[in-house]
PDB file of N, CA and C in Angstrom:
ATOM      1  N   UNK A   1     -37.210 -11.224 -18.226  1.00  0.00           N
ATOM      2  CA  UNK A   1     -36.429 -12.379 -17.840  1.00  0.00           C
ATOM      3  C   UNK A   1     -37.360 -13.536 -17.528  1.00  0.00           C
ATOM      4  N   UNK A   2     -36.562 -14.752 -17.829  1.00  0.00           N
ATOM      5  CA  UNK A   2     -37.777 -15.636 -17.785  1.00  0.00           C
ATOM      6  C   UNK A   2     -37.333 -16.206 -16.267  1.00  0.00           C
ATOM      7  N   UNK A   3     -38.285 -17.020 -15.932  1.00  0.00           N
ATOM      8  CA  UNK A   3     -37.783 -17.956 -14.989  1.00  0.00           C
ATOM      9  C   UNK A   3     -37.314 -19.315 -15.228  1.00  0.00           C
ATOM     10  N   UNK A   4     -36.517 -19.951 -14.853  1.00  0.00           N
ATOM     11  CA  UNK A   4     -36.579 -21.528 -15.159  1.00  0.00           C
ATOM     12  C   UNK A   4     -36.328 -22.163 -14.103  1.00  0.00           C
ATOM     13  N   UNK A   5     -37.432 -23.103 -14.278  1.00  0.00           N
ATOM     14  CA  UNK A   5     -37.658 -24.280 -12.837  1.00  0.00           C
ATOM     15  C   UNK A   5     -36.970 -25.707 -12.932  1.00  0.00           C
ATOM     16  N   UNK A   6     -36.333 -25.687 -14.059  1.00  0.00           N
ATOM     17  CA  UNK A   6     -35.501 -26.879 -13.968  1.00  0.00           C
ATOM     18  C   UNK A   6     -34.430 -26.682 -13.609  1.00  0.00           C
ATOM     19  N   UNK A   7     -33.855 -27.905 -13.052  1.00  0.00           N
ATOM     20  CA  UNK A   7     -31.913 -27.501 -12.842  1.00  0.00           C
ATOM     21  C   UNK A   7     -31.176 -28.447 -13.720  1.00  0.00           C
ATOM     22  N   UNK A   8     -30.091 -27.881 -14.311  1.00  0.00           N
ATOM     23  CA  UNK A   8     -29.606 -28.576 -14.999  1.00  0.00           C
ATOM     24  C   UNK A   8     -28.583 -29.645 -14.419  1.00  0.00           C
ATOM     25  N   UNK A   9     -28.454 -30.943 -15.669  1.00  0.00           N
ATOM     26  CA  UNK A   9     -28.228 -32.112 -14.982  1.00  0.00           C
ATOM     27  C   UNK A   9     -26.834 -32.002 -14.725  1.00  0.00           C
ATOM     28  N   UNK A  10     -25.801 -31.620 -15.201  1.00  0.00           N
ATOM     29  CA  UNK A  10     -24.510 -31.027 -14.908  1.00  0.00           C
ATOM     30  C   UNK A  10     -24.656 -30.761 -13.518  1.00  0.00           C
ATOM     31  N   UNK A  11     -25.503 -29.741 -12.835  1.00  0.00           N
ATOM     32  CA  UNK A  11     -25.335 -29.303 -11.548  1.00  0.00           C
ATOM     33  C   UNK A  11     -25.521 -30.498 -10.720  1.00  0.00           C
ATOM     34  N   UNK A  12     -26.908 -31.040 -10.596  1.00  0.00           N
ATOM     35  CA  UNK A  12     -26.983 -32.168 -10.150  1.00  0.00           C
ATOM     36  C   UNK A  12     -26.428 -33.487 -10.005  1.00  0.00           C
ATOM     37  N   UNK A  13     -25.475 -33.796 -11.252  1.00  0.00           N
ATOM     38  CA  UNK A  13     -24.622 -34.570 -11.193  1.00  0.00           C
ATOM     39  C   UNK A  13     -23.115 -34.522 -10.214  1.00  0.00           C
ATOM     40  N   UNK A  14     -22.763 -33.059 -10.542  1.00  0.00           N
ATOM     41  CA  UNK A  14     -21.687 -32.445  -9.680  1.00  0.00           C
ATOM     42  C   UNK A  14     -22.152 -32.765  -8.583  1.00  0.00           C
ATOM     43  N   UNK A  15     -22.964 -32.270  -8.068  1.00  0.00           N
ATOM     44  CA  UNK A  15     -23.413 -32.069  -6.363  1.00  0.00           C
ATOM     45  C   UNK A  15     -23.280 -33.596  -6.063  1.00  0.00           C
ATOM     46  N   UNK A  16     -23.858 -34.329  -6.410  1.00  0.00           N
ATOM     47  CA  UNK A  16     -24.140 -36.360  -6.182  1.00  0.00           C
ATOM     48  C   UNK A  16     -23.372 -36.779  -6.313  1.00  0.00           C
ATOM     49  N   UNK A  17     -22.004 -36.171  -7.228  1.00  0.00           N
ATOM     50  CA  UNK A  17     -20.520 -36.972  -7.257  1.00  0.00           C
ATOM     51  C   UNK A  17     -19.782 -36.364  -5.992  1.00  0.00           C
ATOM     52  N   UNK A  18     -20.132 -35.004  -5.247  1.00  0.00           N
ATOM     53  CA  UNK A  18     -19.008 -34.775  -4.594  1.00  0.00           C
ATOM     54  C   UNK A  18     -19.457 -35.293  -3.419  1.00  0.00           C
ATOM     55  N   UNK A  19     -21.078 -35.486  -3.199  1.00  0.00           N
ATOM     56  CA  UNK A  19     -21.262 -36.170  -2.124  1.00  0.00           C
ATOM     57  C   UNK A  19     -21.168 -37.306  -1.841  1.00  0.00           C
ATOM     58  N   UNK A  20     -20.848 -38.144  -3.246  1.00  0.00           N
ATOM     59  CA  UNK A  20     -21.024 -39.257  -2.812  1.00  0.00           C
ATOM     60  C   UNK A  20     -19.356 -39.774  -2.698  1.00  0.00           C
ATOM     61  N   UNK A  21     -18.047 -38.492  -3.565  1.00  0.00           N
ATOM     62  CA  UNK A  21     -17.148 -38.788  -2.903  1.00  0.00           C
ATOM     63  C   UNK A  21     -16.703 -38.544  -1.176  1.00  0.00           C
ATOM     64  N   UNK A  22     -17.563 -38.015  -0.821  1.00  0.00           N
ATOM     65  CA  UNK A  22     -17.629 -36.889   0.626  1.00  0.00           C
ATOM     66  C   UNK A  22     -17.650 -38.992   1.317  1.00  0.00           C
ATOM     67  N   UNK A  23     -18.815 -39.324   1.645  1.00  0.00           N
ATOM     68  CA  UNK A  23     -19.171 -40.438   2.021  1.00  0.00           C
ATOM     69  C   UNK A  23     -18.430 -41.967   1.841  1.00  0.00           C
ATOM     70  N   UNK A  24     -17.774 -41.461   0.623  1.00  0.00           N
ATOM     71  CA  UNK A  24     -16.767 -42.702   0.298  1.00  0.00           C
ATOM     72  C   UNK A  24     -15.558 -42.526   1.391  1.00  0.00           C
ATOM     73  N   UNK A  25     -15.106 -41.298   0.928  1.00  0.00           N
ATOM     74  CA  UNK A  25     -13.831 -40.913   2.277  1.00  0.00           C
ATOM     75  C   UNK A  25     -14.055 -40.532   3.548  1.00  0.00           C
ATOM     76  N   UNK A  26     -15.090 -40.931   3.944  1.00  0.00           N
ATOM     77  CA  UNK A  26     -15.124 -40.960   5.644  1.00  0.00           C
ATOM     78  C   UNK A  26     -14.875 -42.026   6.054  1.00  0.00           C
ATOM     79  N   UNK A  27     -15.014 -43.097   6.040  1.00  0.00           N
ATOM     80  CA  UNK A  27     -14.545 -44.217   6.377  1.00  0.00           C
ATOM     81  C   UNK A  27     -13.172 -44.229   6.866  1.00  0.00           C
ATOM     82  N   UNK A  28     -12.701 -43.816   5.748  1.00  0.00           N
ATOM     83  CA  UNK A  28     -10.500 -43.859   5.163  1.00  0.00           C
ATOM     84  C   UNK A  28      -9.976 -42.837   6.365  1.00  0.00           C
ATOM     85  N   UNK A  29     -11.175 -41.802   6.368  1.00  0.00           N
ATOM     86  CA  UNK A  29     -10.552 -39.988   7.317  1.00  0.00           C
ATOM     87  C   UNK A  29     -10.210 -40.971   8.618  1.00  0.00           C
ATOM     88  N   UNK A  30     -11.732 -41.573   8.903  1.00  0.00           N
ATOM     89  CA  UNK A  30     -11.846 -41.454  10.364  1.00  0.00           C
ATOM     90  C   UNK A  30     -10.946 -42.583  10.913  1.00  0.00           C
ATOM     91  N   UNK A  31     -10.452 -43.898  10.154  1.00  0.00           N
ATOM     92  CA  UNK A  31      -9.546 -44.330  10.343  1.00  0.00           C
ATOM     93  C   UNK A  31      -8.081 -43.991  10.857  1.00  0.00           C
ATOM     94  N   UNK A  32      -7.825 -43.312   9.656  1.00  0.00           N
ATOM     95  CA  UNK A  32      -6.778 -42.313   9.507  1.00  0.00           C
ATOM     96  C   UNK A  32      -6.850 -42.127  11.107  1.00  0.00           C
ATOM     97  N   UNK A  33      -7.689 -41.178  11.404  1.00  0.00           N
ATOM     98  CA  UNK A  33      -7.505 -40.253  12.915  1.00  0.00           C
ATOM     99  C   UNK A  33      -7.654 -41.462  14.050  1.00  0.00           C
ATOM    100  N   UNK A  34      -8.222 -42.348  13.643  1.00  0.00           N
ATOM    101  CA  UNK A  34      -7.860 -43.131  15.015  1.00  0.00           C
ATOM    102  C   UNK A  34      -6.663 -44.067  15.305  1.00  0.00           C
ATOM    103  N   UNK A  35      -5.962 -44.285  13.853  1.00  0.00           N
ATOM    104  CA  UNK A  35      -4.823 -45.174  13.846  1.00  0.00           C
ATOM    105  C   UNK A  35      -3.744 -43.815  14.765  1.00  0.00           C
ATOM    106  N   UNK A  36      -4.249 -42.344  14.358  1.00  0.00           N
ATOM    107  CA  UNK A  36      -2.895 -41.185  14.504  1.00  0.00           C
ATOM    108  C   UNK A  36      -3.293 -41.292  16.180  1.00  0.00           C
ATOM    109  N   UNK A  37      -4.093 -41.191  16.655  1.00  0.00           N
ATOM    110  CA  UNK A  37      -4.666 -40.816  17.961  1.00  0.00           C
ATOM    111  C   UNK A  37      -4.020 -42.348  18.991  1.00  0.00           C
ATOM    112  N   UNK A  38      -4.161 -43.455  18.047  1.00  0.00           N
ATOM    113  CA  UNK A  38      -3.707 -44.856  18.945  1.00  0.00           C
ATOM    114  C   UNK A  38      -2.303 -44.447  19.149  1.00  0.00           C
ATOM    115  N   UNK A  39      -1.637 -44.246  18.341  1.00  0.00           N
ATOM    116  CA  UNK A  39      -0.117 -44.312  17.632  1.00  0.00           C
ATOM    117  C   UNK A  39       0.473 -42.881  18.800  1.00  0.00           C
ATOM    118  N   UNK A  40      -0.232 -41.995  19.129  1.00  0.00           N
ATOM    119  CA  UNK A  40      -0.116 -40.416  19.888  1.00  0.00           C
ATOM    120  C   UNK A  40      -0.181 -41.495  21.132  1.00  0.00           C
ATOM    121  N   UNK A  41      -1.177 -41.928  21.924  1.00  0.00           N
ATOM    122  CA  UNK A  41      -1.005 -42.324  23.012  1.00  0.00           C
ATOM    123  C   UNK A  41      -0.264 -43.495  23.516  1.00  0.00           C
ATOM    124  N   UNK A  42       0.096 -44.242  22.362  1.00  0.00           N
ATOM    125  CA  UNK A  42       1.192 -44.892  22.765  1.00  0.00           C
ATOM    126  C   UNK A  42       2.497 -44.706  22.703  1.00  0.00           C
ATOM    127  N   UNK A  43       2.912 -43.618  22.025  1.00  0.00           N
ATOM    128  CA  UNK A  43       4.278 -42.679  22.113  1.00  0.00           C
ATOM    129  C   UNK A  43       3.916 -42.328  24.203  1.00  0.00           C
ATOM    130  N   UNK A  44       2.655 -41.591  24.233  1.00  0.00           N
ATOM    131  CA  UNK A  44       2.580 -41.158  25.631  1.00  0.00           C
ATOM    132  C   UNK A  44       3.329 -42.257  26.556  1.00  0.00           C
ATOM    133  N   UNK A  45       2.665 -43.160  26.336  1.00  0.00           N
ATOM    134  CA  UNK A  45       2.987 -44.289  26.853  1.00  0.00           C
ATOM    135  C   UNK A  45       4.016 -44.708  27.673  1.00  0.00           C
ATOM    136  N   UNK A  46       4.769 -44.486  26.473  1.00  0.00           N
ATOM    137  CA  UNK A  46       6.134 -44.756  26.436  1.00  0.00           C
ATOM    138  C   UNK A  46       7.011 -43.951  26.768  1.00  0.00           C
ATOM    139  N   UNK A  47       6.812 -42.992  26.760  1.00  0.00           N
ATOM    140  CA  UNK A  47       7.475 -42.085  27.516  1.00  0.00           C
ATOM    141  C   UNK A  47       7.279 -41.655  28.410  1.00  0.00           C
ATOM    142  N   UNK A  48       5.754 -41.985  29.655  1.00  0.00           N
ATOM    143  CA  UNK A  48       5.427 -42.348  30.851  1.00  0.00           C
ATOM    144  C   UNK A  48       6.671 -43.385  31.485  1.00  0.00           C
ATOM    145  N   UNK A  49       6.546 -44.285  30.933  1.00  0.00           N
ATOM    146  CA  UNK A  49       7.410 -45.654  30.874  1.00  0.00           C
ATOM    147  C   UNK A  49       8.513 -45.240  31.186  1.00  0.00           C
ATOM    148  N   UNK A  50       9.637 -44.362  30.607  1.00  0.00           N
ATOM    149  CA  UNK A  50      10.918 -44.259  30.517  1.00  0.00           C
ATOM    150  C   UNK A  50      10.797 -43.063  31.627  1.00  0.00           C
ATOM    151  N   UNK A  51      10.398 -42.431  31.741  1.00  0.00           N
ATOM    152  CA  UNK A  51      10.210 -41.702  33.073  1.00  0.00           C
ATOM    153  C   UNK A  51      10.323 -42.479  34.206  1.00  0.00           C
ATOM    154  N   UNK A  52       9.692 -43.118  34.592  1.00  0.00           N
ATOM    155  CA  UNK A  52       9.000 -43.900  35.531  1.00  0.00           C
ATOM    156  C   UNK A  52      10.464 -44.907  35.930  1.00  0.00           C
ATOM    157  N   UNK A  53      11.169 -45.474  34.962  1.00  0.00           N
ATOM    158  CA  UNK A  53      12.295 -46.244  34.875  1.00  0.00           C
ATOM    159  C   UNK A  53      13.216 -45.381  35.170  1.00  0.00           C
ATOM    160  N   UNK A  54      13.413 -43.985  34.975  1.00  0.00           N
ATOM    161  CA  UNK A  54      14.665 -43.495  35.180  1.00  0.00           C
ATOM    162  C   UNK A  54      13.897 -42.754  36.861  1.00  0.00           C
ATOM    163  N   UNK A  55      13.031 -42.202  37.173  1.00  0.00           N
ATOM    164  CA  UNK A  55      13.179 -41.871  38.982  1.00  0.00           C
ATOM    165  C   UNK A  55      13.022 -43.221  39.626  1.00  0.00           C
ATOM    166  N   UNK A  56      12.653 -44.267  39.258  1.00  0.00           N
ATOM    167  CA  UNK A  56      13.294 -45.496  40.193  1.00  0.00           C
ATOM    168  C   UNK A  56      14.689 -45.776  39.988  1.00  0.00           C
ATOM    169  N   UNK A  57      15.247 -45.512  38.975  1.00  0.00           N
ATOM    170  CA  UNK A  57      16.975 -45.772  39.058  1.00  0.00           C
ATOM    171  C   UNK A  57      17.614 -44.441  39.864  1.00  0.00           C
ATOM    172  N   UNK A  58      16.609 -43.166  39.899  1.00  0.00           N
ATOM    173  CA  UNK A  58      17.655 -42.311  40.964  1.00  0.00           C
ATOM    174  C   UNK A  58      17.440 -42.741  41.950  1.00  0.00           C
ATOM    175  N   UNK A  59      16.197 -43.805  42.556  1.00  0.00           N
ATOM    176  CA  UNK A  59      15.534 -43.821  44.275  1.00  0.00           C
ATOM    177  C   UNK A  59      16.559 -44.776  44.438  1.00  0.00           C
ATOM    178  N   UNK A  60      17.032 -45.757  43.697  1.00  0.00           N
ATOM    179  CA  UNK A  60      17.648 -47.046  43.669  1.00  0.00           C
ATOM    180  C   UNK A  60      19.288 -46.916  44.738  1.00  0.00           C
ATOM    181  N   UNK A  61      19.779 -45.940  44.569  1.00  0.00           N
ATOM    182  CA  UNK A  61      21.008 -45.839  44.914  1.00  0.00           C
ATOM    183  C   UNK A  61      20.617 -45.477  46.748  1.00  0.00           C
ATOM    184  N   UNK A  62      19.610 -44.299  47.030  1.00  0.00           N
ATOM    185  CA  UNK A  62      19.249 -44.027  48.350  1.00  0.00           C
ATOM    186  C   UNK A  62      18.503 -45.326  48.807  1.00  0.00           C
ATOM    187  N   UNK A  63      17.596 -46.230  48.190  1.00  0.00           N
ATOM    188  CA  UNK A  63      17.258 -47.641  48.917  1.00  0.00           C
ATOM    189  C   UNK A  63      18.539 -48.411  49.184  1.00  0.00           C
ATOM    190  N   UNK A  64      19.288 -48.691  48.281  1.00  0.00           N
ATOM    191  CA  UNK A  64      20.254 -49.758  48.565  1.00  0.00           C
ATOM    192  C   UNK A  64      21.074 -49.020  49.760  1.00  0.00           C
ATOM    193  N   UNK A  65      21.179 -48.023  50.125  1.00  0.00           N
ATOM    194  CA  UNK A  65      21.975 -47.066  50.986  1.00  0.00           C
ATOM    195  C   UNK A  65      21.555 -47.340  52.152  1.00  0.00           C
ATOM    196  N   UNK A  66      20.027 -47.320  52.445  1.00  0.00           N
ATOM    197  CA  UNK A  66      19.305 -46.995  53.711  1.00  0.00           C
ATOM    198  C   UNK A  66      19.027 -48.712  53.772  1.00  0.00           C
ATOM    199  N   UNK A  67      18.917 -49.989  52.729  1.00  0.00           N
ATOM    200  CA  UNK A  67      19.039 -51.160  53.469  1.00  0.00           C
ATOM    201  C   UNK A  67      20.586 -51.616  54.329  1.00  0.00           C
ATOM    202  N   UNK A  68      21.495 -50.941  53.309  1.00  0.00           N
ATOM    203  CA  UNK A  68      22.525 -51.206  54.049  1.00  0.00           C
ATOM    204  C   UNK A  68      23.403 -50.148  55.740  1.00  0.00           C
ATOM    205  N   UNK A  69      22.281 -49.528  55.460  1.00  0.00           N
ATOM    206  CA  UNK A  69      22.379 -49.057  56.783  1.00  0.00           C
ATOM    207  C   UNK A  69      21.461 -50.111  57.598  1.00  0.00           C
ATOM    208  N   UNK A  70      20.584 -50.220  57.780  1.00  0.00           N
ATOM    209  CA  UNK A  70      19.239 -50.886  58.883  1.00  0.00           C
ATOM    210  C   UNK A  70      20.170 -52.246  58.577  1.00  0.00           C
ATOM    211  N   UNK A  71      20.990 -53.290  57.442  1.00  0.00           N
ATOM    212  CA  UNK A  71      22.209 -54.365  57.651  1.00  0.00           C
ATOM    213  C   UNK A  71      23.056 -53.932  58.786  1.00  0.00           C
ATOM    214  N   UNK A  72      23.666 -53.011  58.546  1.00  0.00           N
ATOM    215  CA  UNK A  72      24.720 -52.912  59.447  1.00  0.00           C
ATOM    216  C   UNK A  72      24.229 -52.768  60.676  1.00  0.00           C
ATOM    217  N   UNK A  73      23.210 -51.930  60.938  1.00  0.00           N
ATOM    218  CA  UNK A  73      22.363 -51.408  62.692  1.00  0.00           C
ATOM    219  C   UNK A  73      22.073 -52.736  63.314  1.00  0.00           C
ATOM    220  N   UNK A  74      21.901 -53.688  62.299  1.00  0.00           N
ATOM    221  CA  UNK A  74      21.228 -55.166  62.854  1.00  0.00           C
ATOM    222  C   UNK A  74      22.171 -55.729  63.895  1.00  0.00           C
TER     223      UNK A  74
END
């Protein structure tokens, strides 16, 4: 068997196209994940938000209760 020390240009070409598609689409990926990651915490957000709006509308009824008690005590 012989040896051969060359590589053929087929291989080398393959390898340099997939890397150099590898490098083209990182840019696009990592975008991608930070537009999904902005878009995730502002859903959080927002639904912090609507929380937050609905136990001040249950406190709402016991404040207006307890000013109009300390009104009337006056």
């Amino acid at each position: 068997m012989s040896q051969s020390n060359g590589v053929n240009g087929q291989v080398t070409d393959a390898v340099t196209q997939t890397n150099v598609n590898v490098v083209a689409e990182a840019p696009a990926q990592a975008m991608g994940s930070l537009y999904q990651v902005a878009t995730h915490a502002n859903g959080i957000a927002m639904q912090n938000s609507v929380s937050n709006q609905q136990n001040l509308n249950q406190m709402n009824a016991t404040i207006v209760a307890d000013a109009i008690k300390i009104i009337k005590g006056a």
